[in-house]
C-alpha atoms as a PDB file:
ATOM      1  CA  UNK A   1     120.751 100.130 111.887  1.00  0.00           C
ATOM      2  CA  UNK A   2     119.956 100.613 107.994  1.00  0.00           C
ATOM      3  CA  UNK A   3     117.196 101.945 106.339  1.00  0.00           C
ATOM      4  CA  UNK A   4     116.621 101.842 102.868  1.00  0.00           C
ATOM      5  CA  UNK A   5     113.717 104.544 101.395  1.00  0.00           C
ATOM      6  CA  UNK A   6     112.300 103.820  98.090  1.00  0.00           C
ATOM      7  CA  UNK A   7     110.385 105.629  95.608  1.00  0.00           C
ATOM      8  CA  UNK A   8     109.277 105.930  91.906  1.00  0.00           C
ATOM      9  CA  UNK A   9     107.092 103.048  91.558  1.00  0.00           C
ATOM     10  CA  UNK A  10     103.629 103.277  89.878  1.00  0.00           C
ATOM     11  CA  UNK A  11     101.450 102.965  86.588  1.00  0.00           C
ATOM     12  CA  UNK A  12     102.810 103.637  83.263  1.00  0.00           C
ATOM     13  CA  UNK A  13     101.885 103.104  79.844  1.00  0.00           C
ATOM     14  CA  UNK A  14     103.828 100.040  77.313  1.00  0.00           C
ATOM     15  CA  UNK A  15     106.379 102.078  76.512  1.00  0.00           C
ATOM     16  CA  UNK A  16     106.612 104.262  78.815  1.00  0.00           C
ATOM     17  CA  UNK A  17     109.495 105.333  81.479  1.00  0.00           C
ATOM     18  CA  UNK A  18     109.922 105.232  85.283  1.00  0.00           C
ATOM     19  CA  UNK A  19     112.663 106.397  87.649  1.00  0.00           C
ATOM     20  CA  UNK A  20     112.945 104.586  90.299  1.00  0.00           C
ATOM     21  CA  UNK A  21     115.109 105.772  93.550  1.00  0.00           C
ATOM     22  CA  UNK A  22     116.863 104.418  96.681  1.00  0.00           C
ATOM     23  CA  UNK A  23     118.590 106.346  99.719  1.00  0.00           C
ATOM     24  CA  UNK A  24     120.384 104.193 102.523  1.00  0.00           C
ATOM     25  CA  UNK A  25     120.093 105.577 105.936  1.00  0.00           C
ATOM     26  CA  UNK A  26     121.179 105.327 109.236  1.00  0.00           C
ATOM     27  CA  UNK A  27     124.436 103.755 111.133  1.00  0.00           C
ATOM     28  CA  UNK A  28     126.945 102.255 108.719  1.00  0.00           C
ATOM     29  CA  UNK A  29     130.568 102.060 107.736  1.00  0.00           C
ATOM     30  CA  UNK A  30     129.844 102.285 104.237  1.00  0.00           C
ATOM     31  CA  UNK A  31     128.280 100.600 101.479  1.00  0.00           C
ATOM     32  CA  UNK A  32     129.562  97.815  99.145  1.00  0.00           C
ATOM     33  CA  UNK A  33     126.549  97.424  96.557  1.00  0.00           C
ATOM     34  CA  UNK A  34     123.371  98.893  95.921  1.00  0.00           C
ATOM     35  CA  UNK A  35     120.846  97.029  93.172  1.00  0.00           C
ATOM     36  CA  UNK A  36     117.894  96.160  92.819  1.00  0.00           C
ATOM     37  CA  UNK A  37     115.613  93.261  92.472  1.00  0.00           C
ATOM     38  CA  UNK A  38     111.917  92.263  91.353  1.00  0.00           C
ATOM     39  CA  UNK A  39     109.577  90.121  91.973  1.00  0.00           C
ATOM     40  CA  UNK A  40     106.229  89.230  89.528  1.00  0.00           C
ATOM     41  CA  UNK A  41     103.047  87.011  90.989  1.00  0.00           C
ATOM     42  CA  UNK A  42     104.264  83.389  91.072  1.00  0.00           C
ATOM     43  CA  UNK A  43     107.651  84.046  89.874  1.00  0.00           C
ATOM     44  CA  UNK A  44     111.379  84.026  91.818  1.00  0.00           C
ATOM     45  CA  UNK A  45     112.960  87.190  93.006  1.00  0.00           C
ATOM     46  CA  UNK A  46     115.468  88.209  90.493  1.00  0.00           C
ATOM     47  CA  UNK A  47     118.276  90.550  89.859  1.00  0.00           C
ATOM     48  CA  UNK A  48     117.392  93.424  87.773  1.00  0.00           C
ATOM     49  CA  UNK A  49     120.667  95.484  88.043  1.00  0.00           C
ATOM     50  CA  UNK A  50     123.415  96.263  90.369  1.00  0.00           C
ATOM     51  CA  UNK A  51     126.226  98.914  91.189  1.00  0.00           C
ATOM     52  CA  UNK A  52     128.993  98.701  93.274  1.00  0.00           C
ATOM     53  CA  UNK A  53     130.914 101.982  94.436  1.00  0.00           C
ATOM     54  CA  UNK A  54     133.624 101.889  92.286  1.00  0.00           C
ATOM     55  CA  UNK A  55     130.977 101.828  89.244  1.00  0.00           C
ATOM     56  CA  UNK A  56     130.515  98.788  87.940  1.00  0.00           C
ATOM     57  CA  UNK A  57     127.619  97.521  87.260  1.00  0.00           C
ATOM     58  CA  UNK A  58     125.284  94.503  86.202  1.00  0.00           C
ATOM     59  CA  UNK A  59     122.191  93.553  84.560  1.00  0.00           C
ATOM     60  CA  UNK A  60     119.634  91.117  83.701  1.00  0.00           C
ATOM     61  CA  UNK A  61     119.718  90.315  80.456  1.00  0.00           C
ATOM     62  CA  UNK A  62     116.096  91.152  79.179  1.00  0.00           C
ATOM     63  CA  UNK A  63     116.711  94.806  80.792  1.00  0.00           C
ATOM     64  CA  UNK A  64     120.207  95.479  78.984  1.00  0.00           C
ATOM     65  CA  UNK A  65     119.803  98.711  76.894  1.00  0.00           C
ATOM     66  CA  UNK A  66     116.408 100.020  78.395  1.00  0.00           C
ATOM     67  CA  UNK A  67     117.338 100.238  82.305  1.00  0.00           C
ATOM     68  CA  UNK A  68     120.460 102.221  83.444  1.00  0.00           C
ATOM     69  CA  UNK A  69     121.563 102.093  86.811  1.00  0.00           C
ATOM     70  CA  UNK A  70     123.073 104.704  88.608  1.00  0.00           C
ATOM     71  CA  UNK A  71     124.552 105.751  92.030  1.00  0.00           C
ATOM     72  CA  UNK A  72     125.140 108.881  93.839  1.00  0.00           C
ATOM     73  CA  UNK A  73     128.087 107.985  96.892  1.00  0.00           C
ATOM     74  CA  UNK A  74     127.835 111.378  98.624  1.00  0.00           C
ATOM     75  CA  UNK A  75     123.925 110.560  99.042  1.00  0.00           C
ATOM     76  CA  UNK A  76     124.230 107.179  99.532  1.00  0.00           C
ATOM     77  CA  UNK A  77     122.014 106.650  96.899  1.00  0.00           C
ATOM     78  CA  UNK A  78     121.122 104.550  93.458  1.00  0.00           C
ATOM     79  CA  UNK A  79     119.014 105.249  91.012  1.00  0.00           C
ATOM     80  CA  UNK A  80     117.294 102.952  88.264  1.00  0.00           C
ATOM     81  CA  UNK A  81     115.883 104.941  84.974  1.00  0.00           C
ATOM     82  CA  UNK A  82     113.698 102.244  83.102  1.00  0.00           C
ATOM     83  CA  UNK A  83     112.802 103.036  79.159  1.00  0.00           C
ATOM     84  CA  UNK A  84     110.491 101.221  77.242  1.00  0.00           C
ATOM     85  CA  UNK A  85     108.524  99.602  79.957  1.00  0.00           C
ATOM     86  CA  UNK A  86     107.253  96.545  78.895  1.00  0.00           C
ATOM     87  CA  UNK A  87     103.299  94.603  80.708  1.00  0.00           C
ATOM     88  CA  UNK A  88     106.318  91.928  81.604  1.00  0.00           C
ATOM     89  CA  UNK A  89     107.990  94.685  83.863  1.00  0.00           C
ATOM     90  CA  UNK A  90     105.488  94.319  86.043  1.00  0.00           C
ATOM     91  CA  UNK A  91     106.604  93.541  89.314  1.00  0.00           C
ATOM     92  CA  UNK A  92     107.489  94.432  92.882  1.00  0.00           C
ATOM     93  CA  UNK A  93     110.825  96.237  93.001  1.00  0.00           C
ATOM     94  CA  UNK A  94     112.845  95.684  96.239  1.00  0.00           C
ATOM     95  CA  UNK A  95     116.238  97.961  96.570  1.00  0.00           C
ATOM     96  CA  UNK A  96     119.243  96.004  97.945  1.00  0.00           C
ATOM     97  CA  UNK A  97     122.329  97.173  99.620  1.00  0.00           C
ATOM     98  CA  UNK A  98     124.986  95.276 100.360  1.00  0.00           C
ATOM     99  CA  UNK A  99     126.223  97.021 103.976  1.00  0.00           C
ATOM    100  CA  UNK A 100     129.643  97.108 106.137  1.00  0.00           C
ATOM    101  CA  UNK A 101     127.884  98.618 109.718  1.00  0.00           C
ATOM    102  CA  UNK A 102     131.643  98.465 110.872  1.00  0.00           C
ATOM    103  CA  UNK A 103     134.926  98.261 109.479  1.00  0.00           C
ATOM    104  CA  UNK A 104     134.396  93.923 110.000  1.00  0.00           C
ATOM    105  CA  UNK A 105     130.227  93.214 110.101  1.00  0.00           C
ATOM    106  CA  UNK A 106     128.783  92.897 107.097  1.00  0.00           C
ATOM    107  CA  UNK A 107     124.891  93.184 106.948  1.00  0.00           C
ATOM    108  CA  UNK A 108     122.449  93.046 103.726  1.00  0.00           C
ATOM    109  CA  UNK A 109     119.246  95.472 103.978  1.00  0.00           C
ATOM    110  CA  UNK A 110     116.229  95.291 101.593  1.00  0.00           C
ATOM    111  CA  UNK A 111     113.709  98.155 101.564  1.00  0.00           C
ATOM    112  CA  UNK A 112     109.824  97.335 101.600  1.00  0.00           C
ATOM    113  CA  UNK A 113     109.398  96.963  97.615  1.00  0.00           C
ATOM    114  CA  UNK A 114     107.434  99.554  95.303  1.00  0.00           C
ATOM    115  CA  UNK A 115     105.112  98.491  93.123  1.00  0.00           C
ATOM    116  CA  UNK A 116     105.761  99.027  89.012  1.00  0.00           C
ATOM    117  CA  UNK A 117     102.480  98.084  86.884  1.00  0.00           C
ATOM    118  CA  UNK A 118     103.154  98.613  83.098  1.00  0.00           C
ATOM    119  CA  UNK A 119      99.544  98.311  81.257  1.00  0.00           C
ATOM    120  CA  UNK A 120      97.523  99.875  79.012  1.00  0.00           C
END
């Protein structure tokens, strides 16, 4: 079994910045991807970045340049530093890792989602 723990979510000011953070726990062979996605009232579930352990990473393109992701192997860990929050940042963030439990079964996890409001 895999766990994902999230935190870093709240209120903050247009503007402002967050950190959000992700630790995977538990019984696994080792981890592919770690990223994370959001979700805004009445909207799809979307991509908002991605790493995967060699360091590459992803984003969606109205992020570029004011989110940086970032992981941490030994921890088993990623990290998402938003800038600049904008009210359209608003959403429900869900961390997503991309799992091998063994050498051959794959499994996806999703933690429970944090909540990021960005108002005045």
């Amino acid at each position: 079994q895999v766990q994902l723990v999230e935190s870093g979510g709240g209120l903050v000011q247009p503007g402002g910045s967050l950190r959000l953070s992700c630790a995977a726990s538990g019984s696994f062979f080792s981890i592919n991807t770690m990223g994370w996605y959001r979700q805004a009232p009445g909207k799809q579930r979307e991509l908002v970045a991605a790493i995967r352990r060699g360091g590459s990473t992803e984003y969606l393109d109205s992020v570029k340049g004011r989110f940086t992701i970032s992981g941490d192997n030994a921890k088993n860990a990623v990290y998402l530093q938003m800038n600049s929050l904008k009210p359209e940042d608003t959403a429900v963030y869900y961390c997503n890792a991309d799992t091998m439990v063994t050498r051959y079964r794959y499994l996806e996890v999703w933690g429970q989602g944090i909540l990021v409001t960005v108002s005045s």
